[in-house]
N, C-alpha and C. Protein backbone atom coordinates (compact mmCIF):
# COMPACT_ATOMS: atom_id res chain seq x y z
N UNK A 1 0.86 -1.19 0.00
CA UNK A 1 0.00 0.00 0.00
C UNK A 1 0.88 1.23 0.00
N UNK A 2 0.94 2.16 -0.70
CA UNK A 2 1.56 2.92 -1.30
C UNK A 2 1.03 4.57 0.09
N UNK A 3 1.60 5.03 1.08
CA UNK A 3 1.21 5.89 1.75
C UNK A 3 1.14 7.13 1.22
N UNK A 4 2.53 7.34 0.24
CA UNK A 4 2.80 8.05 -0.31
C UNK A 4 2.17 8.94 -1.08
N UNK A 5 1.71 8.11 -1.71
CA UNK A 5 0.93 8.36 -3.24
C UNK A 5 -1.00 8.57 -2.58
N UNK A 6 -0.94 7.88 -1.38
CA UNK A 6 -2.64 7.91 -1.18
C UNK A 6 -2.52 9.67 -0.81
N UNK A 7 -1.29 9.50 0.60
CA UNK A 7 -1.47 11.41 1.12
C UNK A 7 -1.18 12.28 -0.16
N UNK A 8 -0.24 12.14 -1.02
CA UNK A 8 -0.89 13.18 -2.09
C UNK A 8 -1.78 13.36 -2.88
N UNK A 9 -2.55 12.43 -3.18
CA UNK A 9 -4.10 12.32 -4.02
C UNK A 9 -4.83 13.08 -2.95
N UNK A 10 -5.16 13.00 -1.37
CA UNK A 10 -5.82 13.76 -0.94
C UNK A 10 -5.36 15.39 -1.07
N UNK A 11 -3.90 15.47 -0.80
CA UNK A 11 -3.53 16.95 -0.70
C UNK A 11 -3.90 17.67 -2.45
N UNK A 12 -4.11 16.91 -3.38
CA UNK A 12 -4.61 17.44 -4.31
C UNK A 12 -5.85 17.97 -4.39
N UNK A 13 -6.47 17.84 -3.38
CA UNK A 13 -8.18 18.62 -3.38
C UNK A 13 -7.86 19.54 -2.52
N UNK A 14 -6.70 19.68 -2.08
CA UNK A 14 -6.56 21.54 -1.25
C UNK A 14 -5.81 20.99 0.08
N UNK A 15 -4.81 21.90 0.91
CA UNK A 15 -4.01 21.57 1.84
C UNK A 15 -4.68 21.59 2.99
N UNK A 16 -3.70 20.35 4.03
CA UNK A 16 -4.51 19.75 4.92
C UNK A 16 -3.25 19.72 5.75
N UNK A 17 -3.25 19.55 7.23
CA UNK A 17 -2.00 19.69 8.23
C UNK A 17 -2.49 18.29 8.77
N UNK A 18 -1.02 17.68 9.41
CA UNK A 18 -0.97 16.10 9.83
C UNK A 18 -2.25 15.61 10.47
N UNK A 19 -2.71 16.11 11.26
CA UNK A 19 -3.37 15.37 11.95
C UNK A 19 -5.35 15.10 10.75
N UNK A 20 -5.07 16.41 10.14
CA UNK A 20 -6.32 16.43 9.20
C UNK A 20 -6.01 15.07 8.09
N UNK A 21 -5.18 15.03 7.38
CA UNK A 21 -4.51 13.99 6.32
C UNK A 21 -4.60 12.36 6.96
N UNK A 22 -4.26 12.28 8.42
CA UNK A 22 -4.84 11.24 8.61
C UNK A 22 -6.61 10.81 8.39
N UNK A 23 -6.69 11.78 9.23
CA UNK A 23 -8.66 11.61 9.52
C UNK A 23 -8.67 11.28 8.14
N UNK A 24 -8.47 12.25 7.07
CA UNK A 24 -8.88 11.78 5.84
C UNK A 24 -8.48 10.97 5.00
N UNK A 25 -7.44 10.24 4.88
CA UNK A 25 -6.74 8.88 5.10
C UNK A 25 -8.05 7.64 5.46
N UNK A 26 -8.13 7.92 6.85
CA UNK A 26 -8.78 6.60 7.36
C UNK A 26 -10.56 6.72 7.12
N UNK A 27 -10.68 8.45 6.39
CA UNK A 27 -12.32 8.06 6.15
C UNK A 27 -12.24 7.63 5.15
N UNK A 28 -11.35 7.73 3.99
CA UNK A 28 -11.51 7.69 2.87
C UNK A 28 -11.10 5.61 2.29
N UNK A 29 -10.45 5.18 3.69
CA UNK A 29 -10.08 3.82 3.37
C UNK A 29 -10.96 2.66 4.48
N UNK A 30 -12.07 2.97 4.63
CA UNK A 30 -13.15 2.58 6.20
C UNK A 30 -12.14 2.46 7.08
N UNK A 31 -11.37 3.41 7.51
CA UNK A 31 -9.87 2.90 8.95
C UNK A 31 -9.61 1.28 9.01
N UNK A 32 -9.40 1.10 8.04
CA UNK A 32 -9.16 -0.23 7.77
C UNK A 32 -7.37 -0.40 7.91
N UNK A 33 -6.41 0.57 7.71
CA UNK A 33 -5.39 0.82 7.47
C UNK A 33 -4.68 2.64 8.58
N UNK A 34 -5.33 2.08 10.06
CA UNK A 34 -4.84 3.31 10.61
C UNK A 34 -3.62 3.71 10.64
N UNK A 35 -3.41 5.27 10.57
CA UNK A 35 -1.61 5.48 10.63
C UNK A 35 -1.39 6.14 11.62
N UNK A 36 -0.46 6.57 12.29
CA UNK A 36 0.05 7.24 13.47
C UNK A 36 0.47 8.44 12.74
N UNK A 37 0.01 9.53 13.23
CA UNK A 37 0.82 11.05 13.31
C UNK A 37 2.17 10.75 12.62
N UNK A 38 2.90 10.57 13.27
CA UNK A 38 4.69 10.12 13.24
C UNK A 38 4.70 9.91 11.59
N UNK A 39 4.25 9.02 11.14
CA UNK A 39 4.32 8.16 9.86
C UNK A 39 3.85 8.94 8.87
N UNK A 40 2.67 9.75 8.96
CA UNK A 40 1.99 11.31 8.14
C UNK A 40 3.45 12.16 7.92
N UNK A 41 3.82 12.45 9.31
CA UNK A 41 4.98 13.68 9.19
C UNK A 41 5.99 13.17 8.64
N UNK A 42 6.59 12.04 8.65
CA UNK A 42 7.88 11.83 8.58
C UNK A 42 7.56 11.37 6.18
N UNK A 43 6.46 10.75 6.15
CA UNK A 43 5.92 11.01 4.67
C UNK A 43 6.12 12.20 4.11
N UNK A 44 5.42 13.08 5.09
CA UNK A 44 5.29 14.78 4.31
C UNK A 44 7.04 15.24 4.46
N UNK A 45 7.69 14.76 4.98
CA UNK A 45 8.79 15.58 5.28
C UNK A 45 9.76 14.71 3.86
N UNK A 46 9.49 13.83 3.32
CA UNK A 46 10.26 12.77 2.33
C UNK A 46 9.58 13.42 1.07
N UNK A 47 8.16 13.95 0.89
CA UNK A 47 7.29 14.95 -0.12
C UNK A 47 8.07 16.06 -0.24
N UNK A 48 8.10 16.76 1.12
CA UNK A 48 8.45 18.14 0.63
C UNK A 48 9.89 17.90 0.44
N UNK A 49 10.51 17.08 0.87
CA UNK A 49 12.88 16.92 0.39
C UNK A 49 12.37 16.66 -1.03
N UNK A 50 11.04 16.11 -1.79
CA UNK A 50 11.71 15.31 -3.31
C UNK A 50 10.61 16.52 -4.00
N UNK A 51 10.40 17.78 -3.48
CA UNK A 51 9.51 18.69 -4.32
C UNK A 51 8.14 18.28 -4.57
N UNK A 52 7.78 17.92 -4.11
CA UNK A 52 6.33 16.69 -4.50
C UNK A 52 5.21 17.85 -3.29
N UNK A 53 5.77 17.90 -2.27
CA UNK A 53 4.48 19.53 -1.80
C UNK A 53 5.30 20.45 -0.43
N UNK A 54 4.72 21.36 -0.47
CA UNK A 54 5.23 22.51 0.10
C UNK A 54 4.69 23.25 1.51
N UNK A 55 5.29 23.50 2.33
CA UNK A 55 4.75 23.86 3.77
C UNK A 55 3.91 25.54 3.19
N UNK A 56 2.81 25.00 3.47
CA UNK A 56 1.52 26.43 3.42
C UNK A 56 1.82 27.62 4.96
N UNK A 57 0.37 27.53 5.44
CA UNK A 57 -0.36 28.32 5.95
C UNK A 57 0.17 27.90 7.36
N UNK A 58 -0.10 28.71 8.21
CA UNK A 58 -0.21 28.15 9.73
C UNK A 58 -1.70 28.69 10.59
N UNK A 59 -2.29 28.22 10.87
CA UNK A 59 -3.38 27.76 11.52
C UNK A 59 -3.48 29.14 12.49
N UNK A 60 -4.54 29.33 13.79
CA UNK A 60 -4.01 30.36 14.66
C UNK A 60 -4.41 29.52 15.65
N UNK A 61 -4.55 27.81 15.19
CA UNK A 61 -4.15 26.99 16.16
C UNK A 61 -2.61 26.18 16.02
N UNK A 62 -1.96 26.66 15.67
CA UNK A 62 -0.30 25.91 14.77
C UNK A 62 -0.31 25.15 14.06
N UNK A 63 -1.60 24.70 13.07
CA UNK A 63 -1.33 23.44 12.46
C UNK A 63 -0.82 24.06 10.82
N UNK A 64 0.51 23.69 10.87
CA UNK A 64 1.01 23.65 9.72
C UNK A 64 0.58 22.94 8.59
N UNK A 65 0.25 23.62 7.14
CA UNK A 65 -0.51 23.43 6.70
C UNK A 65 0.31 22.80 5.11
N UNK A 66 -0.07 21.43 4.25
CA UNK A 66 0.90 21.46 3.58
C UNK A 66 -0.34 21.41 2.13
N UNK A 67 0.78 22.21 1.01
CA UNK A 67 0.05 22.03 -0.27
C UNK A 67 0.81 21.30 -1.26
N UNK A 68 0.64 20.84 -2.29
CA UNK A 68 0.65 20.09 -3.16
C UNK A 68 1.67 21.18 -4.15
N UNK A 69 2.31 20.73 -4.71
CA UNK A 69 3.35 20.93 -6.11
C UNK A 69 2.65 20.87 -7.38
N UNK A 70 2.94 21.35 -8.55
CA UNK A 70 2.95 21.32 -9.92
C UNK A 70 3.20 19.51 -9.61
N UNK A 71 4.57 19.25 -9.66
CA UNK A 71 5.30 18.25 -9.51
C UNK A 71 4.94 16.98 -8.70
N UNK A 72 3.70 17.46 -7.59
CA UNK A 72 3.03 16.54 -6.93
C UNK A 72 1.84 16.17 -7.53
N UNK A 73 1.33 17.02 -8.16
CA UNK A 73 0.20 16.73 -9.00
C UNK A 73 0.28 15.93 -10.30
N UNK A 74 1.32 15.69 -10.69
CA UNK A 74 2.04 14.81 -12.02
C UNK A 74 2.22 13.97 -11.20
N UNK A 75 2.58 13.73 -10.38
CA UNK A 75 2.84 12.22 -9.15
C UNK A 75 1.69 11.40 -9.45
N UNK A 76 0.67 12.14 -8.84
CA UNK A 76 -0.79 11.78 -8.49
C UNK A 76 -1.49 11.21 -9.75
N UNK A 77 -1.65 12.10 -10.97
CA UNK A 77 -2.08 11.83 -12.09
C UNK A 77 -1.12 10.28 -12.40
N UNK A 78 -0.10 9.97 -12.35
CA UNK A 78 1.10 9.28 -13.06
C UNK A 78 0.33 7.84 -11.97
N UNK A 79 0.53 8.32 -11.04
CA UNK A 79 0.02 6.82 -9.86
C UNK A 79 -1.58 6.55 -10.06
N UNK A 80 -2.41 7.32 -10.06
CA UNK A 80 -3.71 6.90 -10.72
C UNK A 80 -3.61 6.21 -12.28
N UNK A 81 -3.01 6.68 -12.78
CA UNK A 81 -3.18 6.21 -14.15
C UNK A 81 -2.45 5.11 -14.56
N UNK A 82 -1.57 4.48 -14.02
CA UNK A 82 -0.50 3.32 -14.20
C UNK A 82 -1.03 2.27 -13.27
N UNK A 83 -1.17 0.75 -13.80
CA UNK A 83 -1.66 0.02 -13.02
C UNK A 83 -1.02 -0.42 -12.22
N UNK A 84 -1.15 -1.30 -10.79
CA UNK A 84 -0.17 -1.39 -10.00
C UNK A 84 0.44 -2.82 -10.46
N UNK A 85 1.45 -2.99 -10.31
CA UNK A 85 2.27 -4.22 -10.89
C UNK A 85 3.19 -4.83 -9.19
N UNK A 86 2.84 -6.04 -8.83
CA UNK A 86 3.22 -6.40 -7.35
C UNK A 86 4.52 -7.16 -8.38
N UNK A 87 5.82 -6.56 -7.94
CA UNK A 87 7.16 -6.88 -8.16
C UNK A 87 7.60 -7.49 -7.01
N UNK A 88 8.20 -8.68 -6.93
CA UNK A 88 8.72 -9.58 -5.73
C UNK A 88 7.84 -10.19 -5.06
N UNK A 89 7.99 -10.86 -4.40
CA UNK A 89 7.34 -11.80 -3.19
C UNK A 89 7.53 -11.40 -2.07
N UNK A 90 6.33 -10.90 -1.49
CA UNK A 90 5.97 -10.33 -0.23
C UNK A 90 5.89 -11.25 0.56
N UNK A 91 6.68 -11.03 1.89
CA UNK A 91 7.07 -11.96 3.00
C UNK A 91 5.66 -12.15 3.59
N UNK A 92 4.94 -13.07 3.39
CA UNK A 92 4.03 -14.05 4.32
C UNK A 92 4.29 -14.91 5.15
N UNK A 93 3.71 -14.29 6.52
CA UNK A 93 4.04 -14.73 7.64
C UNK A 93 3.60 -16.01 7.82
N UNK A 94 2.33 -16.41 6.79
CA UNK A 94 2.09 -17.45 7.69
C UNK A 94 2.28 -18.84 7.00
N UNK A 95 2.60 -18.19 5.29
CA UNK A 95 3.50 -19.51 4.61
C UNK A 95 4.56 -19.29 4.64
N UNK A 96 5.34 -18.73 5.49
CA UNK A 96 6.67 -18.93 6.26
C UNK A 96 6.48 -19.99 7.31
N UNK A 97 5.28 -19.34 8.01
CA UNK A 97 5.61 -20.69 9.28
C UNK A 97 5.13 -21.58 9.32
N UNK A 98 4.39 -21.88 7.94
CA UNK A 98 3.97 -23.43 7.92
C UNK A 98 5.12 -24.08 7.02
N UNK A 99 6.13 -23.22 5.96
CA UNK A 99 7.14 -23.97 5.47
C UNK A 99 7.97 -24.36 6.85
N UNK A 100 8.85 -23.66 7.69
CA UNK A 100 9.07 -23.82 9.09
C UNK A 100 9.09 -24.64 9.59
N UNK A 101 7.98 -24.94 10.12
CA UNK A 101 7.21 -25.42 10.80
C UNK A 101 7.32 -27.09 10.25
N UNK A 102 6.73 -27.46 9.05
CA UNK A 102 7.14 -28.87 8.42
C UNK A 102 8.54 -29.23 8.75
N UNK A 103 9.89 -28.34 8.33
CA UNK A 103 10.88 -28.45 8.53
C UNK A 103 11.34 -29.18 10.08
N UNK A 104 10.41 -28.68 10.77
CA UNK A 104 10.99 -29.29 12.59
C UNK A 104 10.29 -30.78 12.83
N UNK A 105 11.28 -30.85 13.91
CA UNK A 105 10.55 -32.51 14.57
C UNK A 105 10.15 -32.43 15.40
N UNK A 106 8.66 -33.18 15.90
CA UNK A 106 7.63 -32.95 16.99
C UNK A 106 7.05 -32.47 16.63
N UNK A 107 6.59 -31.68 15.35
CA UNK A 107 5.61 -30.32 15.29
C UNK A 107 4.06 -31.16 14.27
N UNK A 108 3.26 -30.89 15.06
CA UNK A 108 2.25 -31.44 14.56
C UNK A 108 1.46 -30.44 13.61
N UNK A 109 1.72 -30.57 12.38
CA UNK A 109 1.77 -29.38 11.42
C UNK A 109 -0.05 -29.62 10.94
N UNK A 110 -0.37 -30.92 11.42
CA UNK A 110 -2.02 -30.61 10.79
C UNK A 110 -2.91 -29.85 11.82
N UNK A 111 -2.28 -29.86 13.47
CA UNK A 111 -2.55 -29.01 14.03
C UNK A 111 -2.51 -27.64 13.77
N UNK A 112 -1.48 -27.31 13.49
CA UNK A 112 -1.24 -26.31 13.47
C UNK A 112 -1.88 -25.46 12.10
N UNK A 113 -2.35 -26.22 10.93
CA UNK A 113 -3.08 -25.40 9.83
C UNK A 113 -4.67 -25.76 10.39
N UNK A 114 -5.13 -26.46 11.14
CA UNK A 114 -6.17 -26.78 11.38
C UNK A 114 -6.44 -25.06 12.81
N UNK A 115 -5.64 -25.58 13.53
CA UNK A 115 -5.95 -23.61 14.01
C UNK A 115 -5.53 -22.62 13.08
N UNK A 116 -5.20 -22.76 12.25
CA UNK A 116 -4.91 -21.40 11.71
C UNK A 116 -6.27 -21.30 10.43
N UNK A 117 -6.65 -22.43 10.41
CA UNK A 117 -8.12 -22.63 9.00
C UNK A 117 -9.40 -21.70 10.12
N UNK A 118 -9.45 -22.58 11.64
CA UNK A 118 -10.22 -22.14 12.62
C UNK A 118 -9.85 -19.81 12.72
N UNK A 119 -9.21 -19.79 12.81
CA UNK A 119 -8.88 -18.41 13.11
C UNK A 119 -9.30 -17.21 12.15
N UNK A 120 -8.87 -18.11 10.61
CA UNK A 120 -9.22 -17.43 9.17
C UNK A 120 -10.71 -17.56 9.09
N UNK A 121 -11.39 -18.89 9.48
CA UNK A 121 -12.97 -18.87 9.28
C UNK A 121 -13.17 -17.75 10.24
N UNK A 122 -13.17 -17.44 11.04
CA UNK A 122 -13.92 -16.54 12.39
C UNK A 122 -13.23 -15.42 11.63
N UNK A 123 -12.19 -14.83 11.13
CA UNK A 123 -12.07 -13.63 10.30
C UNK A 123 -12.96 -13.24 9.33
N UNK A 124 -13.35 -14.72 8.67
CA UNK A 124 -13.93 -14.48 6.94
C UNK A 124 -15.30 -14.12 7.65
N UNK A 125 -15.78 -14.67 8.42
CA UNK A 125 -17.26 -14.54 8.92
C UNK A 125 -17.67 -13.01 9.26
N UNK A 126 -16.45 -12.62 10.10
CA UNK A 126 -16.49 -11.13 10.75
C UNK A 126 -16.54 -10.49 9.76
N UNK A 127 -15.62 -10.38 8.67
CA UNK A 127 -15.67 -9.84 7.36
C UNK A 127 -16.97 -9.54 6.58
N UNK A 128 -17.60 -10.85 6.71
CA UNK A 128 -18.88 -11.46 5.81
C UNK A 128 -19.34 -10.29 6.60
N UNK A 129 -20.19 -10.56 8.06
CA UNK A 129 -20.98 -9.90 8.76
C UNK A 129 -20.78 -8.08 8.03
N UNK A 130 -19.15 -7.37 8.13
CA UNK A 130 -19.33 -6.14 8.09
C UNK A 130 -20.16 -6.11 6.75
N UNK A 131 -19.86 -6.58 6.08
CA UNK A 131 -20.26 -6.21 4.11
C UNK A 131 -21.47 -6.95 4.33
N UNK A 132 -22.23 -7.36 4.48
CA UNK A 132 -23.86 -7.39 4.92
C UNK A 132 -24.36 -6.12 5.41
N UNK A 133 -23.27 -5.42 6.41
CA UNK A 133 -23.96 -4.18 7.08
C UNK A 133 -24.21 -3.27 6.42
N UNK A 134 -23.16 -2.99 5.09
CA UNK A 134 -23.29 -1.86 4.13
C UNK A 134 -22.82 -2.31 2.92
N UNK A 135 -24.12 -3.19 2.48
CA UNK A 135 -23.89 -3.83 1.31
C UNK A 135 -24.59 -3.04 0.27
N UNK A 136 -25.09 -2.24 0.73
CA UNK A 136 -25.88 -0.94 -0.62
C UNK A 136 -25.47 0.57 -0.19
N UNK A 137 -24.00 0.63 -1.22
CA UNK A 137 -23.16 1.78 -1.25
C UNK A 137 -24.17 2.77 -1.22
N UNK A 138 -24.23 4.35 -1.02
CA UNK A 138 -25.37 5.05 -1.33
C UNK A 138 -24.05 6.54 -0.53
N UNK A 139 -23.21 6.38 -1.12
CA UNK A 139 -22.01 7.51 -1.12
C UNK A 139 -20.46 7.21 -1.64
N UNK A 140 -19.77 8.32 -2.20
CA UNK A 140 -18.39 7.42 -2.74
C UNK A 140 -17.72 6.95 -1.19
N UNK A 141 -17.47 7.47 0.07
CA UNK A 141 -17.48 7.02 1.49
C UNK A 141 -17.36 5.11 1.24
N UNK A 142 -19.12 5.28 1.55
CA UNK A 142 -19.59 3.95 1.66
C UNK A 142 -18.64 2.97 0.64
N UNK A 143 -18.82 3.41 -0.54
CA UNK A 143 -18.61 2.60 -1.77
C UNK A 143 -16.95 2.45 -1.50
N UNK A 144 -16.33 2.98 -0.93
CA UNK A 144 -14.77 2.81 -0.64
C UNK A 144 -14.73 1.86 0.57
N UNK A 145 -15.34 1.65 1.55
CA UNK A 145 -15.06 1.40 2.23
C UNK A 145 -15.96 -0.19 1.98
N UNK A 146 -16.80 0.01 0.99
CA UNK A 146 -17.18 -1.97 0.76
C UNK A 146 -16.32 -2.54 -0.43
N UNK A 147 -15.17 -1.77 -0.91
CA UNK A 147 -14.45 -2.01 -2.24
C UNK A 147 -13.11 -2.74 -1.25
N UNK A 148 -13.23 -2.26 0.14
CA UNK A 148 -11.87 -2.92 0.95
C UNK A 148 -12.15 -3.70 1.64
N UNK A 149 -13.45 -3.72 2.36
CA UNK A 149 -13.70 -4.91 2.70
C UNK A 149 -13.81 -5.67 1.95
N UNK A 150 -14.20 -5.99 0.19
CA UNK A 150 -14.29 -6.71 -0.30
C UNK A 150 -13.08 -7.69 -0.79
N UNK A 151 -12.33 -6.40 -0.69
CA UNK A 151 -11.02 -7.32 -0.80
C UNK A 151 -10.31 -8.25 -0.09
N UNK A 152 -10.89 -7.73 1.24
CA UNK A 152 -10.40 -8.44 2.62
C UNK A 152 -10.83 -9.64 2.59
N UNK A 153 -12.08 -9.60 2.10
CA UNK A 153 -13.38 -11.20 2.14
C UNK A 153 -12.10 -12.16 1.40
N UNK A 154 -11.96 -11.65 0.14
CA UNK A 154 -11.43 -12.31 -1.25
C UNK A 154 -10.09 -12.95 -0.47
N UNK A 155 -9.61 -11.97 -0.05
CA UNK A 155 -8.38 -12.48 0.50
C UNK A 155 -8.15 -13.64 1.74
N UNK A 156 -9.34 -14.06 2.50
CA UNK A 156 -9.24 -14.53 3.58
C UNK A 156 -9.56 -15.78 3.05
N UNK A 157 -10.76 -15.60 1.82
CA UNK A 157 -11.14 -16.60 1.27
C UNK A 157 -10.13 -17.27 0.30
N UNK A 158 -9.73 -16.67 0.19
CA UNK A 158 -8.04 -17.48 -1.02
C UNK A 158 -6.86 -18.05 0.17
N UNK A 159 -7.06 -17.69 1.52
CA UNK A 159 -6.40 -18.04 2.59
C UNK A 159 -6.60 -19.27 3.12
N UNK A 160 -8.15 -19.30 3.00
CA UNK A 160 -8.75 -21.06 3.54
C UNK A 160 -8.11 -21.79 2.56
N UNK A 161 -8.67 -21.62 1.30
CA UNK A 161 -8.89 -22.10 0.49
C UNK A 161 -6.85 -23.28 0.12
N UNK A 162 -5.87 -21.94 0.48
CA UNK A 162 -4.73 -22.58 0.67
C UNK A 162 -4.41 -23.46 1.63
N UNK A 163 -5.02 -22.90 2.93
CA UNK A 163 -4.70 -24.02 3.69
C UNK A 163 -5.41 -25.64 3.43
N UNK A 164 -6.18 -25.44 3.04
CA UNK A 164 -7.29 -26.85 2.54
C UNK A 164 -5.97 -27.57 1.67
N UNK A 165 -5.72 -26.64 0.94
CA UNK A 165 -4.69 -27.12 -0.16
C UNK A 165 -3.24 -27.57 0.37
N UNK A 166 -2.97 -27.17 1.68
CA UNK A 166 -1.67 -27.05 2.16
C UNK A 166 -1.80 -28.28 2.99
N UNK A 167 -3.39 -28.43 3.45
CA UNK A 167 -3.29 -29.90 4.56
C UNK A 167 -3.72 -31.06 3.64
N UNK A 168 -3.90 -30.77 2.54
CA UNK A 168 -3.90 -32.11 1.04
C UNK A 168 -2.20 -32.22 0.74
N UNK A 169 -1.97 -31.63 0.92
CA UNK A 169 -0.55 -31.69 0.15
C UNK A 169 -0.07 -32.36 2.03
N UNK A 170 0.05 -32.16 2.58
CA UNK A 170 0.74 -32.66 4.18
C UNK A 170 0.27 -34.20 4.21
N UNK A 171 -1.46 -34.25 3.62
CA UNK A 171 -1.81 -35.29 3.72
C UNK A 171 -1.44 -36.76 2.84
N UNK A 172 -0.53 -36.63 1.65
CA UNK A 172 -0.19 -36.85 0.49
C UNK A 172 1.09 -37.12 0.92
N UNK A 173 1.87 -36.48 1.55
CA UNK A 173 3.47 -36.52 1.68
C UNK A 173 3.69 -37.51 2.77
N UNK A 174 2.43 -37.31 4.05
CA UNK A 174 2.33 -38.41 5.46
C UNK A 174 2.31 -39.60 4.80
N UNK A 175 1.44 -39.78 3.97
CA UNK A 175 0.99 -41.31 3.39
C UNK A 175 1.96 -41.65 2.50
N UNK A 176 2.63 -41.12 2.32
CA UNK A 176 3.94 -41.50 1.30
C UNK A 176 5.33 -41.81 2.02
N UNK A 177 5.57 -41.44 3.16
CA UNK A 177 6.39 -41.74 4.48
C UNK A 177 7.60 -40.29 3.53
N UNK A 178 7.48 -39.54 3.03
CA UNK A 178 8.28 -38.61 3.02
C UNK A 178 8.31 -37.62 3.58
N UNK A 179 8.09 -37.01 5.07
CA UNK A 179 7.77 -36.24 5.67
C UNK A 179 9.28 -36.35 6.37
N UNK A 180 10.39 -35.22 6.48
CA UNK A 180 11.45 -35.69 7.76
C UNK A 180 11.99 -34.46 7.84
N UNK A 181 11.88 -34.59 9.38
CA UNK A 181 12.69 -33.16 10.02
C UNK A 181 14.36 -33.06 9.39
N UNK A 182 14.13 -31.80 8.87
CA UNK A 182 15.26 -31.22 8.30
C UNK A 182 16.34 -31.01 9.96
N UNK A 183 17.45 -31.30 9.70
CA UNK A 183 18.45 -31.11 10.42
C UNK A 183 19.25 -29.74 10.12
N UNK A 184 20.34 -29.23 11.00
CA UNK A 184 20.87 -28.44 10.92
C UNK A 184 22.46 -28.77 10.05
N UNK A 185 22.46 -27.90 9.41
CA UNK A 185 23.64 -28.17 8.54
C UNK A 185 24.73 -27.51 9.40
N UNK A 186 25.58 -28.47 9.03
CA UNK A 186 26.94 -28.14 10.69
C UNK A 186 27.39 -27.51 9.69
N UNK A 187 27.68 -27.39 8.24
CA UNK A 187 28.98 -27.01 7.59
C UNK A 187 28.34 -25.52 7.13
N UNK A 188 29.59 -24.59 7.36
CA UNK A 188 30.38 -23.32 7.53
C UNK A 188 29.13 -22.98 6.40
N UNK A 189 28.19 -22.05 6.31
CA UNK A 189 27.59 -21.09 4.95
C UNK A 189 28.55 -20.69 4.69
N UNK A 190 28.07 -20.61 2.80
CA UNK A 190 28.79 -19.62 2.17
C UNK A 190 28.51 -18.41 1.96
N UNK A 191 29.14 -17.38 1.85
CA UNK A 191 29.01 -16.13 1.95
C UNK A 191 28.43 -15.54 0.79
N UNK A 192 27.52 -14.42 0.93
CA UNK A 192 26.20 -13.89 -0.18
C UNK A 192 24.88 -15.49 0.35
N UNK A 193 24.12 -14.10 -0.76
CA UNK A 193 22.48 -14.65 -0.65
C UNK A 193 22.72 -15.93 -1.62
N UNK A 194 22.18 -16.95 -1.53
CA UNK A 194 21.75 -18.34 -2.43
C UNK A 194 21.01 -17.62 -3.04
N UNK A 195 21.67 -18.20 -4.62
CA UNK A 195 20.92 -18.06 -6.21
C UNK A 195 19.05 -18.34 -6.30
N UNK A 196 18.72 -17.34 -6.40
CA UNK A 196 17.15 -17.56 -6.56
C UNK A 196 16.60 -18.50 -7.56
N UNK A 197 16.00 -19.35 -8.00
CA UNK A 197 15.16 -20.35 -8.54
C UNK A 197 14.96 -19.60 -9.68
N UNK A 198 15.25 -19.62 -11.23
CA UNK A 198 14.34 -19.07 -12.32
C UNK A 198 12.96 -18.71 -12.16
N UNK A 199 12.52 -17.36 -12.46
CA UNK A 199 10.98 -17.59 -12.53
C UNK A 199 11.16 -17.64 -13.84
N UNK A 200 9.54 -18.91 -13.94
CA UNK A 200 9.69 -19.12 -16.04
C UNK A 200 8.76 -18.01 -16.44
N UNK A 201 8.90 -18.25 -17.47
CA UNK A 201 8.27 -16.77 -18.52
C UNK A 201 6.88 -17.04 -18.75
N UNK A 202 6.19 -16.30 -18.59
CA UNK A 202 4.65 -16.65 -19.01
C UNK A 202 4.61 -16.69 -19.94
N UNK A 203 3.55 -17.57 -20.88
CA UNK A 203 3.29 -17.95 -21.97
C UNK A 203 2.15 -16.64 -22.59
């Protein structure tokens, strides 16, 4: 999620001081994604070093007030208009610790996706429940804020859906007697990162 690029799309409808840019941040995303003060300022302060917006007005309560650039506004246009492209593999925590996790001895790994299937259902449900509550948008507000929950649903639901897939595949490898705790390799690593795997080329 791009912080960057969301606080200047708002500062493009007219300047707003930290604590305002959040509020409007978290109405504009159902506070689905709250930010701390700290993380606003220390953004606006990386905006205004790369010319992207400029310290305004001051308040005659002190709130420093920031506006938008020529140069920030070509940002904004450039990030709306370019689709987003997910480059690399984002560290997932939790097919980390079920790769992990297989790797050790003692670890009862169908346990362990069997609570984590239990944890994701009681998410997907909570999920379900909100988007029932405001399932007939009737403001752009509303309509933003069932476009992220919806994503959330999608996502939790592609989450079961792996683990189902992850305790077929556990279940497949048990019955095959190839299941064995990886040991620790006594001998010395070599120095640098191990060569990444080809990704093949899409057809």
């Amino acid at each position: 999620m791009s912080i960057r690029q969301s606080l200047l799309a708002i500062l493009n409808q007219g300047p707003c001081y930290g604590y305002q840019l959040r509020a409007e941040f978290e109405r504009r995303t159902g506070s689905t994604w709250p930010l701390n003060v700290g993380q606003i300022y220390n953004t606006l302060d990386r905006l205004e070093r790369d010319g992207l917006v400029r310290k305004a007005d001051t308040d005659k309560d002190g709130h420093v007030y920031y506006a938008i650039t020529g140069a920030g506004t070509a940002e904004v246009d450039r990030w709306l208009g370019t689709s987003v492209t997910r480059t690399g593999v984002a560290r997932d925590e939790l097919a980390i610790k079920l790769a992990i996790a297989v790797t050790l001895p003692g670890t009862d790994i169908a346990e362990v996706i069997r609570a984590q299937r239990a944890a994701s259902m009681t998410r997907l449900q909570a999920l379900t429940t909100a988007k029932s509550a405001s399932n007939d948008p009737r403001s752009a507000e509303e309509l933003a804020e069932m476009l992220i929950v919806d994503s959330m649903i999608f996502a939790a639901e592609a989450e079961v859906r792996w683990l189902d897939h992850a305790e077929s595949q556990l279940a497949r490898a048990s019955d095959a007697g190839e299941l064995r705790a990886v040991p620790l390799n006594t001998q010395a690593p070599k120095r640098g990162r191990p060569a990444r795997p080809p990704v093949a080329a899409a057809d």
